[in-house]
PDB file of N, CA and C in Angstrom:
ATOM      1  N   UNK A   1      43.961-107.611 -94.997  1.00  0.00           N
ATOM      2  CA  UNK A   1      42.662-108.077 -95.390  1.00  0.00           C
ATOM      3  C   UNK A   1      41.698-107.782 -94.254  1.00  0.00           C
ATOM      4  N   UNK A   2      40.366-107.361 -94.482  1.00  0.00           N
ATOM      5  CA  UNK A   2      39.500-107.103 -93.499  1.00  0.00           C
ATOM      6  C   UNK A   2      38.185-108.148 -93.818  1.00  0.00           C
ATOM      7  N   UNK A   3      37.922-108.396 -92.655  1.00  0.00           N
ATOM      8  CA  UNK A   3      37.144-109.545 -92.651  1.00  0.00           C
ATOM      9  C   UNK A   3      35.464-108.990 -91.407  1.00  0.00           C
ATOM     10  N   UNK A   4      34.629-109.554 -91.755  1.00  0.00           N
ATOM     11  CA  UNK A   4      33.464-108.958 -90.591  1.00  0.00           C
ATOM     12  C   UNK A   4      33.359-110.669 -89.912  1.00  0.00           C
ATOM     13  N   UNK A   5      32.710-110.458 -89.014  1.00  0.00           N
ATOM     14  CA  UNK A   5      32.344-111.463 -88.009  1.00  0.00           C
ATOM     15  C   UNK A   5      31.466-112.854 -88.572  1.00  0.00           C
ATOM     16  N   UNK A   6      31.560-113.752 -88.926  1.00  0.00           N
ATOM     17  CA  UNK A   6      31.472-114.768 -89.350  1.00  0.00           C
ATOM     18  C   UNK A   6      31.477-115.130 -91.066  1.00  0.00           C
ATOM     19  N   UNK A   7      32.949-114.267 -91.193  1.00  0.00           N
ATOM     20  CA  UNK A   7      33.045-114.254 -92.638  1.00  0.00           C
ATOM     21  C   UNK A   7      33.999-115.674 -92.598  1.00  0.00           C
ATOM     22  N   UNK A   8      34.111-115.961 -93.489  1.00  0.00           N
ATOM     23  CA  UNK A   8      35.006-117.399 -93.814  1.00  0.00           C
ATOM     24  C   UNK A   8      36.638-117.198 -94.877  1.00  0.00           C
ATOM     25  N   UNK A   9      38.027-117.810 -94.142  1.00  0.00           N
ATOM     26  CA  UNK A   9      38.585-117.450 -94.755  1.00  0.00           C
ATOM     27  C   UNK A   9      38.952-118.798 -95.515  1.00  0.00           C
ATOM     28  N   UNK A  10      39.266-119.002 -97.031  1.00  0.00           N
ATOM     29  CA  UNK A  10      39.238-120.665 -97.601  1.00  0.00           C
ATOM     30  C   UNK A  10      41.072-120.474 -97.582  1.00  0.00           C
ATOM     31  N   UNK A  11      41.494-121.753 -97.552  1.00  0.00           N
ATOM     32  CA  UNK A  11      43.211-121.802 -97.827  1.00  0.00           C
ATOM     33  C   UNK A  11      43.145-122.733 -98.483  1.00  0.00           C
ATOM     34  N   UNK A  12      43.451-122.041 -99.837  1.00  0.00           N
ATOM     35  CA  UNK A  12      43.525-123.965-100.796  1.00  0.00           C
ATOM     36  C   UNK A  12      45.269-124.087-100.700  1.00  0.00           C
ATOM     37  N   UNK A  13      45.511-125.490-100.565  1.00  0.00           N
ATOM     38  CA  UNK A  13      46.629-125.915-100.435  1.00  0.00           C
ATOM     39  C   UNK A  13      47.401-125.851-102.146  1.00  0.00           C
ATOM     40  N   UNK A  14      48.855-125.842-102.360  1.00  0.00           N
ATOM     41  CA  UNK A  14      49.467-126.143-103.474  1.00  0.00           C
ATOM     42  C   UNK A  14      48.931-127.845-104.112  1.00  0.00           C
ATOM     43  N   UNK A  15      48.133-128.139-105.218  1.00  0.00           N
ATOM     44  CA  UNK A  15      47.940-128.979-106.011  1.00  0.00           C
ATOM     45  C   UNK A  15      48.660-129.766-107.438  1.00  0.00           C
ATOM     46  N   UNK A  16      48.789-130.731-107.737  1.00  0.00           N
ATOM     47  CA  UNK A  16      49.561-131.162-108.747  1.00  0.00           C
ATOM     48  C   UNK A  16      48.287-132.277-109.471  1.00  0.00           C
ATOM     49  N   UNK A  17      48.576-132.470-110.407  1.00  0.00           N
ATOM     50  CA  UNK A  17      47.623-133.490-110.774  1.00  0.00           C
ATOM     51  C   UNK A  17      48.515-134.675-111.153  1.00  0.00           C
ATOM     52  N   UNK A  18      48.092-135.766-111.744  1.00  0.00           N
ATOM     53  CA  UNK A  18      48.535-136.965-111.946  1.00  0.00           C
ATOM     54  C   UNK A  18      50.074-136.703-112.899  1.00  0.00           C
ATOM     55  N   UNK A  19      49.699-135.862-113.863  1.00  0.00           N
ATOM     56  CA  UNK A  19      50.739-135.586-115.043  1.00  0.00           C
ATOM     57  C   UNK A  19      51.929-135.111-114.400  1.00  0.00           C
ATOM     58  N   UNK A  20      51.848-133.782-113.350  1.00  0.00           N
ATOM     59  CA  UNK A  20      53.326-133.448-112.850  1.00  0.00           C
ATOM     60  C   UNK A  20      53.703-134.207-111.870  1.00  0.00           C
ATOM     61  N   UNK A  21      53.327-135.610-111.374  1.00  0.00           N
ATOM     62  CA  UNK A  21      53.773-136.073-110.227  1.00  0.00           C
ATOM     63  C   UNK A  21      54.950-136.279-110.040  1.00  0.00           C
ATOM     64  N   UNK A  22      55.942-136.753-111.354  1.00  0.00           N
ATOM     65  CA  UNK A  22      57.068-137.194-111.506  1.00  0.00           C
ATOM     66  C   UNK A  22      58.179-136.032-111.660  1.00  0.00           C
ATOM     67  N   UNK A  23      57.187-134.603-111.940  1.00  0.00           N
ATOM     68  CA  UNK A  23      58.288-133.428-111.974  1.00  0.00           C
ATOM     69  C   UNK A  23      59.127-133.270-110.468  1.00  0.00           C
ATOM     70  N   UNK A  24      58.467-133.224-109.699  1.00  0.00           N
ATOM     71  CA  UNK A  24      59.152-133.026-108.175  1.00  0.00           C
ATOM     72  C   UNK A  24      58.153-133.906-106.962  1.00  0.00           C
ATOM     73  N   UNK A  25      58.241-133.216-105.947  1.00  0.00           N
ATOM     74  CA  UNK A  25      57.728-133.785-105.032  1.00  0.00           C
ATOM     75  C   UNK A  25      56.577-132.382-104.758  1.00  0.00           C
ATOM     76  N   UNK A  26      56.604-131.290-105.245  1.00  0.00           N
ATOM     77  CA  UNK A  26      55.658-129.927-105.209  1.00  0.00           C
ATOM     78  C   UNK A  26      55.671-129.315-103.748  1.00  0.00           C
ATOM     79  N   UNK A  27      55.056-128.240-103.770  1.00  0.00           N
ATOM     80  CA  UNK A  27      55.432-127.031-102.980  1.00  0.00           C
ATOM     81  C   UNK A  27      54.544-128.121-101.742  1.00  0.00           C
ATOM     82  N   UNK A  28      55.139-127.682-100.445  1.00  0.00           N
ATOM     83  CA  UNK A  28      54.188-127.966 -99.212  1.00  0.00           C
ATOM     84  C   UNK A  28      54.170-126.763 -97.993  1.00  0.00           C
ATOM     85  N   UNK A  29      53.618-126.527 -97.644  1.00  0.00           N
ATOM     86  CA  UNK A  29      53.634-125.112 -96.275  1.00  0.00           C
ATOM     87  C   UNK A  29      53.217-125.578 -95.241  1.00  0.00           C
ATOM     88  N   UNK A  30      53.548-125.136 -94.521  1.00  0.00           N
ATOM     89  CA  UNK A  30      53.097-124.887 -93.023  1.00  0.00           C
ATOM     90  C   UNK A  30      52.188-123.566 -92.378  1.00  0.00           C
ATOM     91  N   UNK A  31      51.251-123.556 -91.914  1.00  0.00           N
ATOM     92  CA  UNK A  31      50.497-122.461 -91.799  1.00  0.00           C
ATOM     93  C   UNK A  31      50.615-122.216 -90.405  1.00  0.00           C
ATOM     94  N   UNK A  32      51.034-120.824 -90.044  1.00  0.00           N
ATOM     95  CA  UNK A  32      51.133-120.342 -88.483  1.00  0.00           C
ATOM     96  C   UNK A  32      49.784-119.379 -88.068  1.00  0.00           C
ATOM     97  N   UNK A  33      49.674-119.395 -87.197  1.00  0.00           N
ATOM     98  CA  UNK A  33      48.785-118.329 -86.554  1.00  0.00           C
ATOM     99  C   UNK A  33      49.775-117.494 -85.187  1.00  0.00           C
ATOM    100  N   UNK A  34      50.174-116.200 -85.413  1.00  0.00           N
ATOM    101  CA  UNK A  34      51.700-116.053 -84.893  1.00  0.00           C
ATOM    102  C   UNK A  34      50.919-114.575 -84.264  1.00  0.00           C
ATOM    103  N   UNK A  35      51.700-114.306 -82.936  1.00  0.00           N
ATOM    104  CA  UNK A  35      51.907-112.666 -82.666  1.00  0.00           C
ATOM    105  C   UNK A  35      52.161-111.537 -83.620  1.00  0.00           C
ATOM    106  N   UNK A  36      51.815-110.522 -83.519  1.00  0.00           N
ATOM    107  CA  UNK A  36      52.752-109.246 -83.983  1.00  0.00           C
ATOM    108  C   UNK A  36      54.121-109.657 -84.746  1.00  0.00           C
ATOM    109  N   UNK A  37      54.808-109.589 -83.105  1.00  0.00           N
ATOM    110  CA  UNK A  37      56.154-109.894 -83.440  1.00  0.00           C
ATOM    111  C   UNK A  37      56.564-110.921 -84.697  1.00  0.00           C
ATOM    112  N   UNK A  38      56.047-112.299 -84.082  1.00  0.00           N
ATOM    113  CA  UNK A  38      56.387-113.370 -85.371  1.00  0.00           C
ATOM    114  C   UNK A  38      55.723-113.052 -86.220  1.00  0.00           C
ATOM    115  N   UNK A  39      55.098-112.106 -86.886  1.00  0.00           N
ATOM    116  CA  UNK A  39      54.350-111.995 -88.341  1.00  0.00           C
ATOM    117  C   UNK A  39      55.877-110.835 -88.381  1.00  0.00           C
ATOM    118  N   UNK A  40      55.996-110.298 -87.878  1.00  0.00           N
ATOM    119  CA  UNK A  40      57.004-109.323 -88.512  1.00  0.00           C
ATOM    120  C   UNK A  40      58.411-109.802 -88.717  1.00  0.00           C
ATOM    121  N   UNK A  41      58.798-110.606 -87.977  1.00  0.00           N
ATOM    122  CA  UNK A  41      60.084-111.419 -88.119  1.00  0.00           C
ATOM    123  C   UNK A  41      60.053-112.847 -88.403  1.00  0.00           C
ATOM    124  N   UNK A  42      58.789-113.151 -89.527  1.00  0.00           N
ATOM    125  CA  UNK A  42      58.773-114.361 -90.217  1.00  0.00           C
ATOM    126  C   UNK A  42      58.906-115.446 -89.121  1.00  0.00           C
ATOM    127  N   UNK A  43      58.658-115.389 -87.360  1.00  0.00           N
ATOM    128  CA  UNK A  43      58.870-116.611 -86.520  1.00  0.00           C
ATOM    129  C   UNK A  43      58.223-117.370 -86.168  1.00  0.00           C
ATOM    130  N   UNK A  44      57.382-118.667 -86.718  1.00  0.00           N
ATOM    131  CA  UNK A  44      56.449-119.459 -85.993  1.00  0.00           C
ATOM    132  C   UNK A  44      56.917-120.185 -84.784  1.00  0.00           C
ATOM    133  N   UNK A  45      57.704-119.577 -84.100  1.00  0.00           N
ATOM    134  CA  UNK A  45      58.053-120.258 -82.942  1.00  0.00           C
ATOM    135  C   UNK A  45      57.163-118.900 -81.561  1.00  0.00           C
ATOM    136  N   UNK A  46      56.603-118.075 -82.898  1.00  0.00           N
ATOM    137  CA  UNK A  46      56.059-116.658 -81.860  1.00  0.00           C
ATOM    138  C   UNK A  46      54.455-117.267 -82.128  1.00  0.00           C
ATOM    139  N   UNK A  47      54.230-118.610 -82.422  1.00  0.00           N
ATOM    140  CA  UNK A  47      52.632-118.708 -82.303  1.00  0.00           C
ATOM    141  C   UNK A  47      52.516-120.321 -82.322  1.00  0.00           C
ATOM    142  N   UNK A  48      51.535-120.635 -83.179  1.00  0.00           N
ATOM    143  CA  UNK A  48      50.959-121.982 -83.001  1.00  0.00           C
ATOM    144  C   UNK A  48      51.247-122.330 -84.598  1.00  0.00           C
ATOM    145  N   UNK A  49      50.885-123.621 -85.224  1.00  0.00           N
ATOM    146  CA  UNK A  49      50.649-124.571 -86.138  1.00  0.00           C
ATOM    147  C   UNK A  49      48.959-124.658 -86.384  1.00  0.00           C
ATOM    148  N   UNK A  50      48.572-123.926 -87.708  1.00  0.00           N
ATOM    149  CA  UNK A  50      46.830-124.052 -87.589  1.00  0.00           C
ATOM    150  C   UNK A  50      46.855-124.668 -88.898  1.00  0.00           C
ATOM    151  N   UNK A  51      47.335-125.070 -90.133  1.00  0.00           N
ATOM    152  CA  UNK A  51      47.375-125.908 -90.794  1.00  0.00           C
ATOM    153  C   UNK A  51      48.779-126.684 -91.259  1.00  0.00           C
ATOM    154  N   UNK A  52      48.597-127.865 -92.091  1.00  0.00           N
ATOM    155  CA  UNK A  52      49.850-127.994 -93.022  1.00  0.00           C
ATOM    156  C   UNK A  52      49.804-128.331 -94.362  1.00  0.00           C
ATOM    157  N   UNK A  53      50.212-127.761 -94.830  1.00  0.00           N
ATOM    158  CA  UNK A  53      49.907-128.496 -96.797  1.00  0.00           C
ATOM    159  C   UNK A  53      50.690-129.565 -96.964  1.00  0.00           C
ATOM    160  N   UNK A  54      50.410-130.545 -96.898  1.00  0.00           N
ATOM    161  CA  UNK A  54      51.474-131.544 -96.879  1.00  0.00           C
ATOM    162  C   UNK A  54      51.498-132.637 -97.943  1.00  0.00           C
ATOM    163  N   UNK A  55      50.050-132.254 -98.870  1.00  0.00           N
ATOM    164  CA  UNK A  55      49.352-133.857 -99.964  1.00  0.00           C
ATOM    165  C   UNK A  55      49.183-132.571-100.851  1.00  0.00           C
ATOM    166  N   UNK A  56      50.159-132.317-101.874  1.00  0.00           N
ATOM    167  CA  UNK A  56      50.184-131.562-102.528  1.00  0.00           C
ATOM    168  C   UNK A  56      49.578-132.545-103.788  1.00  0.00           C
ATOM    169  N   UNK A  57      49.560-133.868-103.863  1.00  0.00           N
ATOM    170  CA  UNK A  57      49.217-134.959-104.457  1.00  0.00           C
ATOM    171  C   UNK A  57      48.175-135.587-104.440  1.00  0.00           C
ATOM    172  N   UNK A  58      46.773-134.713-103.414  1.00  0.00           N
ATOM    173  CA  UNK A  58      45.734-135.370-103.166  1.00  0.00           C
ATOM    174  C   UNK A  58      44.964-135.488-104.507  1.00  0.00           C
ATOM    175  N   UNK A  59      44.423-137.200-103.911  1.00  0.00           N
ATOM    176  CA  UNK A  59      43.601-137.123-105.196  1.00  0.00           C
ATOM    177  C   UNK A  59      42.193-136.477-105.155  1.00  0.00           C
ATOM    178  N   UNK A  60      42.145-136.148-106.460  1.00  0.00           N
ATOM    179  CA  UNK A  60      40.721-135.666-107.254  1.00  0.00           C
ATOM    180  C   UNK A  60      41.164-133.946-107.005  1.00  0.00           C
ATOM    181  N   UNK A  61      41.670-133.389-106.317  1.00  0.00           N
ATOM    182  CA  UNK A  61      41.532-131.588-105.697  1.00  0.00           C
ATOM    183  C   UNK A  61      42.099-131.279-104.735  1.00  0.00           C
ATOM    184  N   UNK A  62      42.706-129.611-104.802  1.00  0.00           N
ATOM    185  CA  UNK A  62      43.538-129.517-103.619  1.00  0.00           C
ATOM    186  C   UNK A  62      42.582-129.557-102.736  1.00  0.00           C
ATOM    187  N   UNK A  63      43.791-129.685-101.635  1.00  0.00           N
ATOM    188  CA  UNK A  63      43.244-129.679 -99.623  1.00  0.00           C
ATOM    189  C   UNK A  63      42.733-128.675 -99.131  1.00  0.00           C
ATOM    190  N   UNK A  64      41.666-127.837 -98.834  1.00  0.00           N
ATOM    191  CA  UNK A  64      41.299-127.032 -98.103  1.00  0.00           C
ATOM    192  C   UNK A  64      41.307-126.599 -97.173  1.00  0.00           C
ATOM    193  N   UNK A  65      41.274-125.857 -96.419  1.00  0.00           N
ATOM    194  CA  UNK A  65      41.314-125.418 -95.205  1.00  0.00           C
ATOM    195  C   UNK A  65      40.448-124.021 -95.101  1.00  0.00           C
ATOM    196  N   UNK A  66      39.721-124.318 -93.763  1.00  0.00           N
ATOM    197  CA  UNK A  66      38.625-122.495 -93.955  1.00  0.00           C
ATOM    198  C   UNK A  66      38.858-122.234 -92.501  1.00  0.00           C
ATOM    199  N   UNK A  67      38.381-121.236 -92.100  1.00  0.00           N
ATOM    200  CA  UNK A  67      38.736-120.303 -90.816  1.00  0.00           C
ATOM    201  C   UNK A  67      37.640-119.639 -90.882  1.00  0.00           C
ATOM    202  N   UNK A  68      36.623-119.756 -89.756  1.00  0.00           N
ATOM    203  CA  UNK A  68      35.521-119.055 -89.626  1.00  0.00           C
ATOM    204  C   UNK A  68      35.723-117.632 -88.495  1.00  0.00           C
ATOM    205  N   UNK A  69      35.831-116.537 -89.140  1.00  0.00           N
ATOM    206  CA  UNK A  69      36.319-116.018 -87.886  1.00  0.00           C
ATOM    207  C   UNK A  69      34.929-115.449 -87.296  1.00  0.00           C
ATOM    208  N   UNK A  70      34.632-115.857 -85.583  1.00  0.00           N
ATOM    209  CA  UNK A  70      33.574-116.178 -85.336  1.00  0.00           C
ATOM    210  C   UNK A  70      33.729-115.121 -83.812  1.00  0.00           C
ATOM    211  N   UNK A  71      33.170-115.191 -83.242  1.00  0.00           N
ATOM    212  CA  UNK A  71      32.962-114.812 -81.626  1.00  0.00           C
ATOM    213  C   UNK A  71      33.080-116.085 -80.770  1.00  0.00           C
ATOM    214  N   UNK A  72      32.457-116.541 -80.485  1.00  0.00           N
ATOM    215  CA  UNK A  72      32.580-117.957 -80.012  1.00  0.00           C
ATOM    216  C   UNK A  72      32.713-119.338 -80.913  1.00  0.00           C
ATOM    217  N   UNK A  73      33.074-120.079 -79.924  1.00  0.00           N
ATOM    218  CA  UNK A  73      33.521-121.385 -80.785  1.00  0.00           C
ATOM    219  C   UNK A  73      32.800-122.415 -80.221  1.00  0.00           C
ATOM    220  N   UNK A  74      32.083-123.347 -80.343  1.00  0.00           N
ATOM    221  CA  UNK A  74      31.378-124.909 -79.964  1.00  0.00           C
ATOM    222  C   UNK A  74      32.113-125.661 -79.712  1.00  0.00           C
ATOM    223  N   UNK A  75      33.460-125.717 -80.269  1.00  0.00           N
ATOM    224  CA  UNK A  75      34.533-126.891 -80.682  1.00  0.00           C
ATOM    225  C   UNK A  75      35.572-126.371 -79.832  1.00  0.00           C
ATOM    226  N   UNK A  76      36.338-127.557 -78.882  1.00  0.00           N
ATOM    227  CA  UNK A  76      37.168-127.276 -77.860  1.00  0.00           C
ATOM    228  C   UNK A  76      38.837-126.503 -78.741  1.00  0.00           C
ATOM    229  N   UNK A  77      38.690-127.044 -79.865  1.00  0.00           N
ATOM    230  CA  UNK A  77      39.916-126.327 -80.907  1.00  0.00           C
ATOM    231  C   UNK A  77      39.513-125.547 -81.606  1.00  0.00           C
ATOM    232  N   UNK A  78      38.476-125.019 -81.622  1.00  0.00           N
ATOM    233  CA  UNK A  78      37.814-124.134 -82.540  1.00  0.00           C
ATOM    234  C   UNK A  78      38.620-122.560 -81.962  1.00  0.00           C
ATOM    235  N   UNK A  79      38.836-121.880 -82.665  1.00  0.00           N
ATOM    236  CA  UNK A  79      39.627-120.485 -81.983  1.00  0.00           C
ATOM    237  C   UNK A  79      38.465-119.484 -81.969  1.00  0.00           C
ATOM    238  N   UNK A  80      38.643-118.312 -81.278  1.00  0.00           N
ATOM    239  CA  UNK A  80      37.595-117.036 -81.018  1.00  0.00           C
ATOM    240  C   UNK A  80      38.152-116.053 -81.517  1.00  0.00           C
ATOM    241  N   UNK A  81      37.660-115.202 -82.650  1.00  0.00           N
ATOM    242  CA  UNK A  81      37.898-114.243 -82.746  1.00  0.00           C
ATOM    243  C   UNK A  81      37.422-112.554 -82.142  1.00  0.00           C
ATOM    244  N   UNK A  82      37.940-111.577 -82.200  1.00  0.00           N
ATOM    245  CA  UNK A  82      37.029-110.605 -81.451  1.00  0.00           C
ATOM    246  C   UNK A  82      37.102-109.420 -82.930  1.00  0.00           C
ATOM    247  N   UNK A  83      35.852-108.707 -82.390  1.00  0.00           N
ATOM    248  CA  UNK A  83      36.082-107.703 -83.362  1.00  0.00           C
ATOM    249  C   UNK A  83      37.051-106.469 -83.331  1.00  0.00           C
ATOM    250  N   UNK A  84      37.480-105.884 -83.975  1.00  0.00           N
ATOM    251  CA  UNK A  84      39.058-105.100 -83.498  1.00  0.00           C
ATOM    252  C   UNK A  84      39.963-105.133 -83.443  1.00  0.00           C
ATOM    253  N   UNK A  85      40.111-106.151 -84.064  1.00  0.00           N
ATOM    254  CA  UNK A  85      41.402-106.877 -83.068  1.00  0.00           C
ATOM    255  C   UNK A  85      41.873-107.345 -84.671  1.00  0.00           C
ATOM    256  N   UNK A  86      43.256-107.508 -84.597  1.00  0.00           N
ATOM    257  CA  UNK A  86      44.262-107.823 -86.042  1.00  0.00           C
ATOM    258  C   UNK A  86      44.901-109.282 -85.652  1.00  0.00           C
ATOM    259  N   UNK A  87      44.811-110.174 -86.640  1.00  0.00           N
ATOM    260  CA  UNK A  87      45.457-111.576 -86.284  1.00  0.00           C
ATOM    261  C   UNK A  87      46.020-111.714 -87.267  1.00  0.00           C
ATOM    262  N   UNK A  88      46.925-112.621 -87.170  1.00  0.00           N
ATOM    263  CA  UNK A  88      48.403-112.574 -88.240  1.00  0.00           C
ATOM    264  C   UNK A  88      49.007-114.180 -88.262  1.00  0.00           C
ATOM    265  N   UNK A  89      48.643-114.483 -89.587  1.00  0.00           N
ATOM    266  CA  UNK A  89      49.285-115.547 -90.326  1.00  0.00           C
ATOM    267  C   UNK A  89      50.667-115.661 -91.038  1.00  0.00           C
ATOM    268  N   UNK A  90      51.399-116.513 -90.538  1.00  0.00           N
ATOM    269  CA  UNK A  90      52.567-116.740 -91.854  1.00  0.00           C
ATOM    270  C   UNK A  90      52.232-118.274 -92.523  1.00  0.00           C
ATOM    271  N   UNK A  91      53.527-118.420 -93.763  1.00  0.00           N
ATOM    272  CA  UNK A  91      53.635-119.883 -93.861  1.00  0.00           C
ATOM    273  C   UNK A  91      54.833-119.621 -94.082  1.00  0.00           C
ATOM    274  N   UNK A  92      55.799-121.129 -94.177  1.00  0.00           N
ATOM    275  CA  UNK A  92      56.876-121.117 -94.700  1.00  0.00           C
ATOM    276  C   UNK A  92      57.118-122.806 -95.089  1.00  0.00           C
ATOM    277  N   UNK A  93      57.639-122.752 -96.279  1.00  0.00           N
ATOM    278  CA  UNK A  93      57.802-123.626 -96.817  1.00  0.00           C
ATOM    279  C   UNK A  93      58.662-125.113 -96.050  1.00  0.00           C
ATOM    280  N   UNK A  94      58.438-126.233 -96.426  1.00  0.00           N
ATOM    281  CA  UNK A  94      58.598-127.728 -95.663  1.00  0.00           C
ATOM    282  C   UNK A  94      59.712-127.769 -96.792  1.00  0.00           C
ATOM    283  N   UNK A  95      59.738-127.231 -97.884  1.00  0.00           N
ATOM    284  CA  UNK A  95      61.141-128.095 -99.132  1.00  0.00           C
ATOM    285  C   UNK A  95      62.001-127.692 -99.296  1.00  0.00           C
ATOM    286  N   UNK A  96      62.678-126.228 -98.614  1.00  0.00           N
ATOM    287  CA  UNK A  96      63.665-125.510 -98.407  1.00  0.00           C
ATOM    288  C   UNK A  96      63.898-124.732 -97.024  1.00  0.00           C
ATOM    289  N   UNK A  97      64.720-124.207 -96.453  1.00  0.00           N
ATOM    290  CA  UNK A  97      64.805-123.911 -95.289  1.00  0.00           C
ATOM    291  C   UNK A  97      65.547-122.690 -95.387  1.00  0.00           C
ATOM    292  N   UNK A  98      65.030-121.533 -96.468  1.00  0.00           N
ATOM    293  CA  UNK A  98      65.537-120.475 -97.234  1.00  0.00           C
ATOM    294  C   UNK A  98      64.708-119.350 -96.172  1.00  0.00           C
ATOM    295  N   UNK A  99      64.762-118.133 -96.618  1.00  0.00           N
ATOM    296  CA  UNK A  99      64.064-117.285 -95.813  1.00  0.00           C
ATOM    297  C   UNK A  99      62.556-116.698 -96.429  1.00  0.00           C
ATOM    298  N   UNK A 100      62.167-117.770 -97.023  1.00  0.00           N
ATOM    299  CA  UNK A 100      60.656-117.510 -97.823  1.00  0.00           C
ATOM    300  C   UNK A 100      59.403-117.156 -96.618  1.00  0.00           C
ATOM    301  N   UNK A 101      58.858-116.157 -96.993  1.00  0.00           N
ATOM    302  CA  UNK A 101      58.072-116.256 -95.805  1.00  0.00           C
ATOM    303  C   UNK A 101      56.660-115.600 -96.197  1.00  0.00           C
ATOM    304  N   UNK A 102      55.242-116.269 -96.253  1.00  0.00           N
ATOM    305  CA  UNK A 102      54.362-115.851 -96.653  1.00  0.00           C
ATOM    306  C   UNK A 102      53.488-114.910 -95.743  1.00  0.00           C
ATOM    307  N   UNK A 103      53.082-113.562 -95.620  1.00  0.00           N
ATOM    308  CA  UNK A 103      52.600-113.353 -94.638  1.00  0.00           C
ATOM    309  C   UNK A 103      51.175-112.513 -95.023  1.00  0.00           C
ATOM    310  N   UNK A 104      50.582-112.920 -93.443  1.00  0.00           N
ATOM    311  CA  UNK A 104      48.752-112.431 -93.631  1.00  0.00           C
ATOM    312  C   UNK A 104      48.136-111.565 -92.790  1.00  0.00           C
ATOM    313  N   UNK A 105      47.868-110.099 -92.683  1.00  0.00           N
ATOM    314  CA  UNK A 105      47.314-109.820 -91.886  1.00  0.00           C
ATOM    315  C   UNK A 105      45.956-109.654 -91.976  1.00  0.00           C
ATOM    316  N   UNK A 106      44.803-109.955 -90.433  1.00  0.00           N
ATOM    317  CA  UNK A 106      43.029-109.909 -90.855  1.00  0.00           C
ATOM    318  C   UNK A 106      42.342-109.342 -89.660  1.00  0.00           C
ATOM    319  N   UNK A 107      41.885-108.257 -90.470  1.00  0.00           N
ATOM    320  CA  UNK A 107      41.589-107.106 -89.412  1.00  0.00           C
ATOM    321  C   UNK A 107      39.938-108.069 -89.227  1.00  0.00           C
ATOM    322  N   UNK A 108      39.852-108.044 -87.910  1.00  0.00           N
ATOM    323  CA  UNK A 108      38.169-108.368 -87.743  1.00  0.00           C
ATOM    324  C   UNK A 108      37.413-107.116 -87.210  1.00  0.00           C
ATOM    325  N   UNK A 109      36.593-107.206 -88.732  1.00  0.00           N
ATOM    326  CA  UNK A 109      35.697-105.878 -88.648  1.00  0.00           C
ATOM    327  C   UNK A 109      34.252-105.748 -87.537  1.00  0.00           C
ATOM    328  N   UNK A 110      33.583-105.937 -88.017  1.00  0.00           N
ATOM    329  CA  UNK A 110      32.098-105.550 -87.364  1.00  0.00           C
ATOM    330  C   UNK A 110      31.706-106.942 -87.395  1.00  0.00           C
ATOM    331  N   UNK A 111      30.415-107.013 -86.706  1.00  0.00           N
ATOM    332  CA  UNK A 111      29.230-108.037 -86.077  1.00  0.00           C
ATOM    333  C   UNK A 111      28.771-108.082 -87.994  1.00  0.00           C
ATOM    334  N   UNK A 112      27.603-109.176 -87.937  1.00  0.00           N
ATOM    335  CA  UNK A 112      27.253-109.321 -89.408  1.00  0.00           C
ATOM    336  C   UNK A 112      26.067-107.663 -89.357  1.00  0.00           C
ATOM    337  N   UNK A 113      26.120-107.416 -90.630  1.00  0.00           N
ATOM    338  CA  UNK A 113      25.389-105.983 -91.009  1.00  0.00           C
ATOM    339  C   UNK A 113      25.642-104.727 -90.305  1.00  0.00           C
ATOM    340  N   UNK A 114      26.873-104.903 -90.102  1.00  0.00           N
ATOM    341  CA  UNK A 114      27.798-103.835 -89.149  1.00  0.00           C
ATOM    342  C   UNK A 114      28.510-102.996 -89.754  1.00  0.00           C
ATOM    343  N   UNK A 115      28.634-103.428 -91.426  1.00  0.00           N
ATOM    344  CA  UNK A 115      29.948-103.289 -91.930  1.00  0.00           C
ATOM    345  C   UNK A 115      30.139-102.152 -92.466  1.00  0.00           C
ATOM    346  N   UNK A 116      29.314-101.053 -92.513  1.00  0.00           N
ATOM    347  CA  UNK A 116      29.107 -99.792 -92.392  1.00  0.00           C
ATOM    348  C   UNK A 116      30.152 -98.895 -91.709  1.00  0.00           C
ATOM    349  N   UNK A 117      29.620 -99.719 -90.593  1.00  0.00           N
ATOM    350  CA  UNK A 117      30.667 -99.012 -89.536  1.00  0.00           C
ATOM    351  C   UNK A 117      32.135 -98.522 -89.634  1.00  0.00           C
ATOM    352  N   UNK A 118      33.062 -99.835 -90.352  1.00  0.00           N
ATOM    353  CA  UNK A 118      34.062 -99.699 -90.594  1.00  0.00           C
ATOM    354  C   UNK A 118      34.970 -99.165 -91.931  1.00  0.00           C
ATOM    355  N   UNK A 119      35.891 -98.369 -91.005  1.00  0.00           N
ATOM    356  CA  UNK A 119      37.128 -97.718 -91.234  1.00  0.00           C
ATOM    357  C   UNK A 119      38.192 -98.692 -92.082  1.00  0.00           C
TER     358      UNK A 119
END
């Protein structure tokens, strides 16, 4: 996925509504922000923890999560992205401990009205 400089990425979490509550307990993930390496060998032990889906049961709508990929950050947890540069997400599931492994790569393209530029 290619993304330009203060584009926004949304992560809606797995949702259930009132009716399937009693089918299971529903899907939950863990979201990594990982190296190279751990995007290629499914390892979040090769990065950090940047979300978790964990209220697959929230009420009224799923859980969101967005990622501004930005240049600088205001916020002492806020992350920096640069342009050029490839960052790499996995998830893997909290309800089995199988070898499921979701993976993301996000090329950061150009500055805003840049997007010309890119290849």
């Amino acid at each position: 996925m290619q993304v330009n400089v203060n584009d926004y990425l949304d992560i809606y979490c797995p949702h259930y509504n009132d009716s399937q509550r009693m089918v299971g307990t529903g899907e939950q993930y863990v979201l990594y922000m990982v190296s190279h390496r751990g995007y290629r060998n499914c390892d979040p032990q090769l990065g950090f923890k940047r979300w978790e889906c964990n209220r697959p049961h929230a009420p009224h709508a799923p859980i969101k999560f967005s990622e501004k990929f930005q240049r600088y950050s205001a916020f002492s947890l806020g992350y920096e992205f640069h342009v050029g540069q490839e960052y790499y997400y996995i998830s893997t599931p909290t309800h089995h401990h199988g070898r499921s492994c979701l993976r993301l790569r996000v090329y950061v393209c150009c500055a805003t009205g840049e997007s010309l530029l890119c290849v």
